[in-house]
C-alpha atoms as a PDB file:
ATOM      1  CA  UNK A   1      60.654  51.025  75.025  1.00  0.00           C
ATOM      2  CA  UNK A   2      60.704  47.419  73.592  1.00  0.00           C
ATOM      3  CA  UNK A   3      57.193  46.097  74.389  1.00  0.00           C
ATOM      4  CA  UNK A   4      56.083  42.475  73.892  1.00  0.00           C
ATOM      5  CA  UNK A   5      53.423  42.719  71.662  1.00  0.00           C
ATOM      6  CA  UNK A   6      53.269  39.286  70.225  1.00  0.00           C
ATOM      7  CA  UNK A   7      51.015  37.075  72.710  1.00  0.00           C
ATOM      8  CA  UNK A   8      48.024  35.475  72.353  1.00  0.00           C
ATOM      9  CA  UNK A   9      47.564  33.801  75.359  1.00  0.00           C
ATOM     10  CA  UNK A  10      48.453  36.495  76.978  1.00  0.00           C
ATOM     11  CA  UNK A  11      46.967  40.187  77.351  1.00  0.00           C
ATOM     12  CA  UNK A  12      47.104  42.674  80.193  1.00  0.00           C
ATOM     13  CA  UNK A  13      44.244  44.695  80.136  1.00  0.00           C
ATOM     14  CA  UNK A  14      44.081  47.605  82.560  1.00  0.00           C
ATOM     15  CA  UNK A  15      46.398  48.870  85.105  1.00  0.00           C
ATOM     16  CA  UNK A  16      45.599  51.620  87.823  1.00  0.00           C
ATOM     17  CA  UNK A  17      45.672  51.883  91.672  1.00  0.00           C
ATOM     18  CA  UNK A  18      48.948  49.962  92.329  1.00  0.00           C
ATOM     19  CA  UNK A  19      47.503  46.970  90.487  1.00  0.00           C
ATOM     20  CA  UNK A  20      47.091  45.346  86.892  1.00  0.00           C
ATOM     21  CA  UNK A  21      44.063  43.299  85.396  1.00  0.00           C
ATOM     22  CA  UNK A  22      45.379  40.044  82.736  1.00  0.00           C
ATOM     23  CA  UNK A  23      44.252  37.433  81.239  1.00  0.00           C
ATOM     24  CA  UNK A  24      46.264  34.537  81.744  1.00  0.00           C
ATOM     25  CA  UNK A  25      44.879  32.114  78.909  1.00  0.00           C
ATOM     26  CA  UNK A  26      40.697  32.436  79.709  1.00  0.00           C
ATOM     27  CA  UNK A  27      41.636  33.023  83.144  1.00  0.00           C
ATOM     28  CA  UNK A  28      41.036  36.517  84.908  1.00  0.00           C
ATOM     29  CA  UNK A  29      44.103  37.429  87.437  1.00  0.00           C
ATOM     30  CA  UNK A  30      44.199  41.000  89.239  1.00  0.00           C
ATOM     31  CA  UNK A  31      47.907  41.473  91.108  1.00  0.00           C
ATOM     32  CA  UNK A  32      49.927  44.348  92.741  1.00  0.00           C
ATOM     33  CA  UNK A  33      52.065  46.571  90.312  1.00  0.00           C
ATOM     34  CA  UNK A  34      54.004  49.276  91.713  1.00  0.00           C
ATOM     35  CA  UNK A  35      54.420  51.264  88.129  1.00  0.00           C
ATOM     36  CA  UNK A  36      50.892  51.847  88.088  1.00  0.00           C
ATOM     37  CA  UNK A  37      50.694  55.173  89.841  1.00  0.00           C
ATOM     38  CA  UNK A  38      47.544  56.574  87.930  1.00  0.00           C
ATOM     39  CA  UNK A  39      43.968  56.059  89.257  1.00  0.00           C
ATOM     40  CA  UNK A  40      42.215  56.117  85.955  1.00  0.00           C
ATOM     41  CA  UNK A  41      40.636  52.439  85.220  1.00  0.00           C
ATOM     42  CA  UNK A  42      39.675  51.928  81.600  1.00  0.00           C
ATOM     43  CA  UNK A  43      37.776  48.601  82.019  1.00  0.00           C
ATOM     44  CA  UNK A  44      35.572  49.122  85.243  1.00  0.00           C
ATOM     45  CA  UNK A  45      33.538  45.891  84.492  1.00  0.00           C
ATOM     46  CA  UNK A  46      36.240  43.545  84.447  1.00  0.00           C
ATOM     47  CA  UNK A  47      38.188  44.605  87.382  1.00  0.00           C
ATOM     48  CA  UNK A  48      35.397  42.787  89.615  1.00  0.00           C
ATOM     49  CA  UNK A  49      35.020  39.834  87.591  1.00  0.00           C
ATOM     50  CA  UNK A  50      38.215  38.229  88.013  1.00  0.00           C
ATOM     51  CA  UNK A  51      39.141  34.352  88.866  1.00  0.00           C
ATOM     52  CA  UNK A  52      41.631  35.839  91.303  1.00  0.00           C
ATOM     53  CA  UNK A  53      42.758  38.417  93.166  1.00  0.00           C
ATOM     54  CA  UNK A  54      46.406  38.610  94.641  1.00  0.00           C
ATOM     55  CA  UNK A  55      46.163  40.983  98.211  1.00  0.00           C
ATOM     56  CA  UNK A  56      49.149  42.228  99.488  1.00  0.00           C
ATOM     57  CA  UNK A  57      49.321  42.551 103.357  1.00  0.00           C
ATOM     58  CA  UNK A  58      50.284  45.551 104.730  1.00  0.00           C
ATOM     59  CA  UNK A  59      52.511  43.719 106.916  1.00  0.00           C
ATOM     60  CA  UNK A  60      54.641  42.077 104.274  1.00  0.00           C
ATOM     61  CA  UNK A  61      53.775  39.268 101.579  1.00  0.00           C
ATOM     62  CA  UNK A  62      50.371  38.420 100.788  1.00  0.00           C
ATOM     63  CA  UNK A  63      47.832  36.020  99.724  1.00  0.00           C
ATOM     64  CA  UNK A  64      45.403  35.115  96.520  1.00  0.00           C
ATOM     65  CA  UNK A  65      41.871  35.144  96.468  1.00  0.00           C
ATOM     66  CA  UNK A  66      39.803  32.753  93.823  1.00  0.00           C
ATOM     67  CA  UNK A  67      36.656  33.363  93.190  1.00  0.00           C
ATOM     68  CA  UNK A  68      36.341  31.209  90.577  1.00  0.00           C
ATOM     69  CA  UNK A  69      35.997  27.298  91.746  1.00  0.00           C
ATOM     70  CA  UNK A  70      36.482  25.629  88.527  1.00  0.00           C
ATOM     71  CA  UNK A  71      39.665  27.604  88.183  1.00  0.00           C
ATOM     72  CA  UNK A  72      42.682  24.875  88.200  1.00  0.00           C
ATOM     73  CA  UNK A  73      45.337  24.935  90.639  1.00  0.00           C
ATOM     74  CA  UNK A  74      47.797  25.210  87.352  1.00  0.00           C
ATOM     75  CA  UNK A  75      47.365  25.566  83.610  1.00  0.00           C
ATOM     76  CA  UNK A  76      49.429  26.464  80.604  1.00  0.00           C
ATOM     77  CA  UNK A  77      49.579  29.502  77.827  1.00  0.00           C
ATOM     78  CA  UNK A  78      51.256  29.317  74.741  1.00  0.00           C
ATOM     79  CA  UNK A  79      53.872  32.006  72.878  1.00  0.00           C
ATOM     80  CA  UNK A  80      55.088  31.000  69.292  1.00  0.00           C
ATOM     81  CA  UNK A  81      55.689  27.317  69.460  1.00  0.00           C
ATOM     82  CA  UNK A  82      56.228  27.364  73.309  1.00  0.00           C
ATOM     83  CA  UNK A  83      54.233  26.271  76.248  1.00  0.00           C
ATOM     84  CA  UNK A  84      54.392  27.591  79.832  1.00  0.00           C
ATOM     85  CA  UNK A  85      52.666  26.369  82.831  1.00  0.00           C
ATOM     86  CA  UNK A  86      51.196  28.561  84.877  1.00  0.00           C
ATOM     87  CA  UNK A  87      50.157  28.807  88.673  1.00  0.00           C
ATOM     88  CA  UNK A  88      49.255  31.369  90.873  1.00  0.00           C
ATOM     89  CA  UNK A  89      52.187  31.604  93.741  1.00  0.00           C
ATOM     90  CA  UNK A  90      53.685  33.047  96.735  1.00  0.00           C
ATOM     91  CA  UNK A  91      54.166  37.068  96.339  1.00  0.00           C
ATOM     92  CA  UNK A  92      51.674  37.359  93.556  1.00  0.00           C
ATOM     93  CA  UNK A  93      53.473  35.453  90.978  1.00  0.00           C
ATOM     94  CA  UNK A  94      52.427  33.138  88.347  1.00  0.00           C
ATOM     95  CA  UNK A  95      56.086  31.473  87.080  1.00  0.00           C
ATOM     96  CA  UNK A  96      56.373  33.376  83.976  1.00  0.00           C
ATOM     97  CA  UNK A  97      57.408  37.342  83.124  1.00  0.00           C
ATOM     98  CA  UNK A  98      55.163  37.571  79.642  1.00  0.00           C
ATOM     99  CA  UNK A  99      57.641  41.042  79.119  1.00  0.00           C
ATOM    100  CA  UNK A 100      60.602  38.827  78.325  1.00  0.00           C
ATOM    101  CA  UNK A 101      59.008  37.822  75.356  1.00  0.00           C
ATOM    102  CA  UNK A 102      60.739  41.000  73.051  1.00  0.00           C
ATOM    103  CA  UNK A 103      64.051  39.528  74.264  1.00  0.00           C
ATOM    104  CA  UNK A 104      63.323  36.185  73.576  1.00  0.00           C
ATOM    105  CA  UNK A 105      62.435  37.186  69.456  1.00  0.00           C
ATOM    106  CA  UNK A 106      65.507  39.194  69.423  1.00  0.00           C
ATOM    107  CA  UNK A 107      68.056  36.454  70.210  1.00  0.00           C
ATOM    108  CA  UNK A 108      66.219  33.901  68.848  1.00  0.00           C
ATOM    109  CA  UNK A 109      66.580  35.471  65.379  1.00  0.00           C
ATOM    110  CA  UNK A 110      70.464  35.645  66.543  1.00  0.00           C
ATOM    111  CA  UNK A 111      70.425  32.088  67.191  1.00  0.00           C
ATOM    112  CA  UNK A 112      69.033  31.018  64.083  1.00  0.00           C
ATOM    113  CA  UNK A 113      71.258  33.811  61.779  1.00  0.00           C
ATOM    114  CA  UNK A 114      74.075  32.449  63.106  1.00  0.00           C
ATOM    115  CA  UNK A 115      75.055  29.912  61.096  1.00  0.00           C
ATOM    116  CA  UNK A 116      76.929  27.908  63.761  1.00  0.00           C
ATOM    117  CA  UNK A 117      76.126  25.913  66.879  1.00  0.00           C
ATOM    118  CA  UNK A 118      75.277  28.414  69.605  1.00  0.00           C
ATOM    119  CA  UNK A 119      75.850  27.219  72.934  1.00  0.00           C
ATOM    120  CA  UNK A 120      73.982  29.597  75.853  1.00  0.00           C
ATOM    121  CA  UNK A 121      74.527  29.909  79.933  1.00  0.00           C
ATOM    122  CA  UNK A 122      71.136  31.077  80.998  1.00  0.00           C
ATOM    123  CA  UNK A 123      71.678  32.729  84.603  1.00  0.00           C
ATOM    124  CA  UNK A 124      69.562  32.960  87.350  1.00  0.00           C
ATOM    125  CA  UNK A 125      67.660  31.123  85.032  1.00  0.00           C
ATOM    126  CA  UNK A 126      63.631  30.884  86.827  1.00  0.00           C
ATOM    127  CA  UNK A 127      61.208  28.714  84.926  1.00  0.00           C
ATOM    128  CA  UNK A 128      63.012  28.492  81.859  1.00  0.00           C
ATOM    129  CA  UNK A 129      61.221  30.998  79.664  1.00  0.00           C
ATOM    130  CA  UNK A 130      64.449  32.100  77.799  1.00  0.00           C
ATOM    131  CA  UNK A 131      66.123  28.800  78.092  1.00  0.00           C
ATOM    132  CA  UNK A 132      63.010  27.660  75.929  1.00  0.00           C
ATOM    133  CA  UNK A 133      63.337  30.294  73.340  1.00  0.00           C
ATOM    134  CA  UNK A 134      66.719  29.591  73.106  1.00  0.00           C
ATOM    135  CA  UNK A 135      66.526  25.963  72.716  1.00  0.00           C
ATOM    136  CA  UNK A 136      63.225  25.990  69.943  1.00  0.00           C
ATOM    137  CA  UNK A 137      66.054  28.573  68.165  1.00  0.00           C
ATOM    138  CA  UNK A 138      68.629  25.954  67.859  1.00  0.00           C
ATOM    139  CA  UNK A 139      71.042  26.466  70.504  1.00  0.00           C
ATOM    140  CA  UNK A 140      72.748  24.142  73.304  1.00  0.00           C
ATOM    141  CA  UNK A 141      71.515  25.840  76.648  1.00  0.00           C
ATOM    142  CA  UNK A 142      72.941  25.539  80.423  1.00  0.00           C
ATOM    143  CA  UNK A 143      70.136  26.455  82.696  1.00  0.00           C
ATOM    144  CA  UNK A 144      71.112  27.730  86.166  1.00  0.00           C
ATOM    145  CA  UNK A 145      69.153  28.807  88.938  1.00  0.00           C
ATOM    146  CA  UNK A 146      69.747  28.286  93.000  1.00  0.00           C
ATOM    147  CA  UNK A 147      66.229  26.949  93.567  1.00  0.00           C
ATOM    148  CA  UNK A 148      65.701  23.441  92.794  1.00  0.00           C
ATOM    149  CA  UNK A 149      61.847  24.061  92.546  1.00  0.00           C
ATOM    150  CA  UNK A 150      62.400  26.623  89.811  1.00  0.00           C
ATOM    151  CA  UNK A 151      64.821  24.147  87.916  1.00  0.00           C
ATOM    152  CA  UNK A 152      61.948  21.576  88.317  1.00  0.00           C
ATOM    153  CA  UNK A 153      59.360  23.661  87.384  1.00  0.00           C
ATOM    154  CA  UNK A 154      61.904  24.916  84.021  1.00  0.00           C
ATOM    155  CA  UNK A 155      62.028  20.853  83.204  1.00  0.00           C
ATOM    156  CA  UNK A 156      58.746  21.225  83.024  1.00  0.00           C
ATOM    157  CA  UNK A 157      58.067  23.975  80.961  1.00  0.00           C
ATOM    158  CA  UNK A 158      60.528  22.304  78.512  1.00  0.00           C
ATOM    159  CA  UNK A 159      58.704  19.057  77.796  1.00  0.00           C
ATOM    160  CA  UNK A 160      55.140  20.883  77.648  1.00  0.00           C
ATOM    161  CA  UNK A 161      57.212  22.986  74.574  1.00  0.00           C
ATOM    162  CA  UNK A 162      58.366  19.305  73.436  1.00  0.00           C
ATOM    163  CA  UNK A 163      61.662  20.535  73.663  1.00  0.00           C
ATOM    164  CA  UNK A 164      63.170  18.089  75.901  1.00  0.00           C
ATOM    165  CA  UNK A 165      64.929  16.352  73.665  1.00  0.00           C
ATOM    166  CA  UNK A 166      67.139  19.157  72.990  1.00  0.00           C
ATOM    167  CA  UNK A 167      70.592  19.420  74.244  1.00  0.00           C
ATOM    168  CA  UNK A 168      70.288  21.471  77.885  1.00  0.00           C
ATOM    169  CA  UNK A 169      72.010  20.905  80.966  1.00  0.00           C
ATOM    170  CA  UNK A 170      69.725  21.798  84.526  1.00  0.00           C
ATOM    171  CA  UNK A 171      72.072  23.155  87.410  1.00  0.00           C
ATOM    172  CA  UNK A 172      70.826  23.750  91.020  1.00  0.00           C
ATOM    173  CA  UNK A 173      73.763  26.143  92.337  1.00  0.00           C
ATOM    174  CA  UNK A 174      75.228  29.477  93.489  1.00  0.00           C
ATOM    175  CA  UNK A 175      75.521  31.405  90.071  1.00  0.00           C
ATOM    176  CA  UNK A 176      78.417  32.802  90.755  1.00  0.00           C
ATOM    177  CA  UNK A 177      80.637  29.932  92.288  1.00  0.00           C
ATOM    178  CA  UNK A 178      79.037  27.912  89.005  1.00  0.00           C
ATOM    179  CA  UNK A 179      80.482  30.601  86.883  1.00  0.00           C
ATOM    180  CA  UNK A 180      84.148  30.466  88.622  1.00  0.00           C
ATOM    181  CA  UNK A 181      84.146  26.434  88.106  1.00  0.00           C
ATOM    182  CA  UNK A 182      83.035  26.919  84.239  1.00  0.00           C
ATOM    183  CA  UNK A 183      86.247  28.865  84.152  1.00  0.00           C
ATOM    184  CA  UNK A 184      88.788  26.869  85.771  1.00  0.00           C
ATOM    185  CA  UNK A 185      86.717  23.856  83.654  1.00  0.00           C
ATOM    186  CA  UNK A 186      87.982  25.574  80.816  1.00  0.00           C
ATOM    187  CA  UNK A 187      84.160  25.700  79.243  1.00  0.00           C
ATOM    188  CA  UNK A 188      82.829  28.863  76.622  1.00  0.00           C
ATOM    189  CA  UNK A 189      79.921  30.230  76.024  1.00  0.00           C
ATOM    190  CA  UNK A 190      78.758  31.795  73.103  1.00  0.00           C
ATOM    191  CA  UNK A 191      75.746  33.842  74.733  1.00  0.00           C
ATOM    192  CA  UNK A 192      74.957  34.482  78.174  1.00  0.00           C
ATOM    193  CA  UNK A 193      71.738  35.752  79.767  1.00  0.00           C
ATOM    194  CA  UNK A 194      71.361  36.734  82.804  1.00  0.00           C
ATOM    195  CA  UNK A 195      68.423  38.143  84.737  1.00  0.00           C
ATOM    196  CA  UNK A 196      69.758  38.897  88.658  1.00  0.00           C
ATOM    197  CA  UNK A 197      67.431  39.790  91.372  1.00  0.00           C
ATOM    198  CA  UNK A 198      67.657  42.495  93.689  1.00  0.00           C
ATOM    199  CA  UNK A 199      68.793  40.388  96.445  1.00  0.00           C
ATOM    200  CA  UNK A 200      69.002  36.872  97.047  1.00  0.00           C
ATOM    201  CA  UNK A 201      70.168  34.038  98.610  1.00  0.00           C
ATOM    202  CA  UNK A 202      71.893  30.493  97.209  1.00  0.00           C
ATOM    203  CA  UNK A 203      71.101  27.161  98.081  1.00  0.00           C
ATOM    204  CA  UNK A 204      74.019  27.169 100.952  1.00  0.00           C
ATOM    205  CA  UNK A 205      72.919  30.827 101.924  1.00  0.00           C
ATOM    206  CA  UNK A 206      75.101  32.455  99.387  1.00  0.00           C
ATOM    207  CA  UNK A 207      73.980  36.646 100.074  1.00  0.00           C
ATOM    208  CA  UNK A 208      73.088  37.999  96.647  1.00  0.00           C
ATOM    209  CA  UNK A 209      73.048  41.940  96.539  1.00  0.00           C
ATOM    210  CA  UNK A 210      72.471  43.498  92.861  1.00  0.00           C
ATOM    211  CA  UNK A 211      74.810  46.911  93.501  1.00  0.00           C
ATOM    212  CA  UNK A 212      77.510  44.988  94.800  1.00  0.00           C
ATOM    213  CA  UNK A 213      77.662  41.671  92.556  1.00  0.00           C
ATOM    214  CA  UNK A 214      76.743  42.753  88.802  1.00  0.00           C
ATOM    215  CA  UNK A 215      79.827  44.070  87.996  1.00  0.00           C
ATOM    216  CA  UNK A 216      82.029  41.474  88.900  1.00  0.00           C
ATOM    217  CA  UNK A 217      79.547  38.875  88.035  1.00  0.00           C
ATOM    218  CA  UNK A 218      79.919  40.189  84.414  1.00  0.00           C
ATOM    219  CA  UNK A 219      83.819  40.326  84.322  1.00  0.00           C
ATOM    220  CA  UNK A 220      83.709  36.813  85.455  1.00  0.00           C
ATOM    221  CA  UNK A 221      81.419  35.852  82.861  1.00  0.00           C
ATOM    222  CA  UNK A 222      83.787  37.747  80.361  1.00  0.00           C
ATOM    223  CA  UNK A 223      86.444  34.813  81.441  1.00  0.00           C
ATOM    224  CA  UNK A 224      84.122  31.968  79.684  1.00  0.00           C
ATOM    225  CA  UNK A 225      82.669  34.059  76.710  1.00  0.00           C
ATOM    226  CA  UNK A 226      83.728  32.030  73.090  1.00  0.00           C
ATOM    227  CA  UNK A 227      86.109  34.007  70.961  1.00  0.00           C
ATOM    228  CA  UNK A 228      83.651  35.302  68.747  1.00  0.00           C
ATOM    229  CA  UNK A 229      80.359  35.582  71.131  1.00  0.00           C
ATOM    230  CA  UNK A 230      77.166  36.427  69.456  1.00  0.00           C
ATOM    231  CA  UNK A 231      74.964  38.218  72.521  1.00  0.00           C
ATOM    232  CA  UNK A 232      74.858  38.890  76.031  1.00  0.00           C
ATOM    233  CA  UNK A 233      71.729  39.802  77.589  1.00  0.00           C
ATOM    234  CA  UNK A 234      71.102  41.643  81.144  1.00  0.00           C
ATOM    235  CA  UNK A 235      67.022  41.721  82.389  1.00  0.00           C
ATOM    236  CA  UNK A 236      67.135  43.766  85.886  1.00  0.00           C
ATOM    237  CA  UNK A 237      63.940  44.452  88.019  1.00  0.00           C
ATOM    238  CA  UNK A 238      65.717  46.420  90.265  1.00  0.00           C
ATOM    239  CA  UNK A 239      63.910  50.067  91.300  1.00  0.00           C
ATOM    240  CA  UNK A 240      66.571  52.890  90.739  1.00  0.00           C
ATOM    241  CA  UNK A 241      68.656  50.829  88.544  1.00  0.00           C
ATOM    242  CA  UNK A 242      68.681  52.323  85.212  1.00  0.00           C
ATOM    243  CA  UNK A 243      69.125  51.501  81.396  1.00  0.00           C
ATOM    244  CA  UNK A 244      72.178  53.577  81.291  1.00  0.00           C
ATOM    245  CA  UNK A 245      73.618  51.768  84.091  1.00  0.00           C
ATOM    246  CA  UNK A 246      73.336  48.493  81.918  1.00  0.00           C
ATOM    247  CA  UNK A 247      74.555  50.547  78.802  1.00  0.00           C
ATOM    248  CA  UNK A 248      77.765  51.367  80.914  1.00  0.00           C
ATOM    249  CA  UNK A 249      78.686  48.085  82.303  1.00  0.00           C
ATOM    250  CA  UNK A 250      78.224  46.199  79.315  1.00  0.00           C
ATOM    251  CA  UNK A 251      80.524  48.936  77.206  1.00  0.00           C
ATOM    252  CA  UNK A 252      83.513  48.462  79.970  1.00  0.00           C
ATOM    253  CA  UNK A 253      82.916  45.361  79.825  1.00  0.00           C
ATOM    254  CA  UNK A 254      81.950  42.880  76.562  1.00  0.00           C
ATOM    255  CA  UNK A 255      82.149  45.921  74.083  1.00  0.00           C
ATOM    256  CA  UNK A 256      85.242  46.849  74.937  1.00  0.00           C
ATOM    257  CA  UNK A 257      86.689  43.383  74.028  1.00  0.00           C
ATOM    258  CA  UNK A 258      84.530  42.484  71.530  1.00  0.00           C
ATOM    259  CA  UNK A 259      83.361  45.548  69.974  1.00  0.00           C
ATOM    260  CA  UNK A 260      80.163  45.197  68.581  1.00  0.00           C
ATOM    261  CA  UNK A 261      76.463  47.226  69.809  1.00  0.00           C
ATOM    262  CA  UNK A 262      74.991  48.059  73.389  1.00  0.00           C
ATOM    263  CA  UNK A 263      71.914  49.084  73.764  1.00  0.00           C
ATOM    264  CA  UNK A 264      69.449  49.511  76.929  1.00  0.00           C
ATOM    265  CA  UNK A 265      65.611  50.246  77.033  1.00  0.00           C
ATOM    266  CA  UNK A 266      62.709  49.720  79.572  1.00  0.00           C
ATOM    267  CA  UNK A 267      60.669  46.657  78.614  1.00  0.00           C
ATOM    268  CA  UNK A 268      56.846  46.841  78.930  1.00  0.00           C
ATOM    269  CA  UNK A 269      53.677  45.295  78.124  1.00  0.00           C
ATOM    270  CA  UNK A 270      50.724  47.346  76.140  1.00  0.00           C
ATOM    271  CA  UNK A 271      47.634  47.344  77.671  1.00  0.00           C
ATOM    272  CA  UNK A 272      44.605  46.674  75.479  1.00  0.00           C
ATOM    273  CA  UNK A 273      42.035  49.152  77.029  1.00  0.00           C
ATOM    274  CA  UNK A 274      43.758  51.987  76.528  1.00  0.00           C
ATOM    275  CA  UNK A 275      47.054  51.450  74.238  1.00  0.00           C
ATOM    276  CA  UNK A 276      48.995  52.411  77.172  1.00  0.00           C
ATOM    277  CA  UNK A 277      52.375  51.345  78.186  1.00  0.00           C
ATOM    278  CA  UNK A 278      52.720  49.578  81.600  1.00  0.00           C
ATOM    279  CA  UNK A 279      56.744  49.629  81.893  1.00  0.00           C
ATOM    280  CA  UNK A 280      58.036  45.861  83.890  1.00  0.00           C
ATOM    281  CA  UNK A 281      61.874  46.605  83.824  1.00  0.00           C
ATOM    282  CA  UNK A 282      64.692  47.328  81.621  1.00  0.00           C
ATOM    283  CA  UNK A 283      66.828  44.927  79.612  1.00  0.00           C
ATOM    284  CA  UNK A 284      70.483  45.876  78.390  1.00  0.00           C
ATOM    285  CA  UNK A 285      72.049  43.552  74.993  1.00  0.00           C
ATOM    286  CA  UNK A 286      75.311  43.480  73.379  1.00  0.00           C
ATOM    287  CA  UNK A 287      75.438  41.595  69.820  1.00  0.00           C
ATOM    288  CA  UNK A 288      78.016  41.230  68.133  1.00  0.00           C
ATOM    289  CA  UNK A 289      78.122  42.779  64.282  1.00  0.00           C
END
């Protein structure tokens, strides 16, 4: 498992009961986690001494709980040279996966290796976590994501890293039809990323379903890859979607033009109660050797 171990502003504590307990700078969250199956709480104390507590209806969605009144509405942590802001949201998130941290070291030490201009499409793109890694590494990024508020909030998160001077482009569109364009545009990429969700919708109601787009997504994307890409990066949250599936569609795909390495892991964070691994998805990578 490739485990972000590298925070400082970040630490997840305990996990048990469907739930895990982190600190989010100073600040004391406690939100659903399906992976945590076991009962066993390491840190009794702090699980009732948190600033807020995410409940999840039985009915669908849910709502947070603060308990702690000074507690701002939003707030920002730091990784490496990189600042995110953070704020509590709709279905218990907080704008940021802290996981994706392994993959942003490992292609930011591709980026900066490679000894050429780097230029990166950044799919279903969210806040802008890897598009900030990948910028602070040296590359040219095109950030794309259907929801204008997450493309906002990624603008954001790139001047707080005083980054926004760097060359990146912000699109609010269907990642697919923006894909198709690049192509007939004639435009290359040397590294794409791409985290897809489950399911989805674009901004003009596009239907997003993982099983039946990922594969042609990717052979699509294999239309606007550079001649000599350097990576290509797949983050899935998707239950019952495994590391070997990513393993498989990125050899038929990228490694069988290209050559170079696949390889496929969970990704996880360590808990610091217990040394534990909480696992938060896979990842699958191709670099090129």
């Amino acid at each position: 498992m490739w485990c972000a171990d590298n925070w400082t502003d970040y630490k997840l504590i305990d996990s048990a009961d469907g739930e895990k307990l982190e600190y989010w700078g100073k600040y004391l969250l406690r939100r659903p986690d399906p992976q945590a199956v076991w009962s066993v709480k390491s840190e009794k104390e702090l699980w009732s001494r948190t600033d807020a507590w995410y409940h999840r209806s039985d009915s669908g969605g849910g709502k947070w709980q603060f308990f702690n009144k000074k507690m701002p509405e939003r707030w920002t942590i730091g990784y490496r040279d990189l600042t995110f802001n953070i704020k509590p949201m709709g279905f218990k998130h907080t704008g940021l996966f802290p996981e994706q941290a392994v993959n942003w070291d490992w292609f930011s030490e591709l980026i900066k290796n490679a000894g050429r201009q780097i230029r990166v499409l950044n799919l279903f793109a969210y806040t802008g976590g890897a598009t900030a890694a990948a910028l602070a590494a040296g590359a040219e990024v095109v950030h794309v994501d259907a929801s204008k508020g997450m493309v906002t909030w990624a603008k954001e998160n790139i001047i707080s890293s005083h980054l926004g001077d760097k060359p990146v482009r912000y699109i609010v569109d269907d990642v697919k039809k923006f894909v198709r364009r690049e192509f007939r545009r004639g435009r290359q990429y040397d590294a794409i990323i791409m985290d897809p969700p489950s399911y989805g919708r674009g901004p003009s109601g596009e239907v997003w379903k993982i099983e039946n787009e990922l594969y042609p997504l990717i052979e699509d994307c294999m239309k606007i890859l550079s001649d000599i890409p350097l990576f290509f990066l797949i983050n899935s949250y998707t239950t019952g979607l495994s590391a070997q599936v990513l393993i498989n569609v990125l050899t038929m795909t990228v490694s069988r033009r290209f050559g170079g390495r696949v390889t496929a892991d969970e990704i996880g964070l360590r808990m610091s109660s217990n040394g534990l691994i909480l696992p938060c998805g896979i990842s699958g990578r191709w670099q090129n050797d």
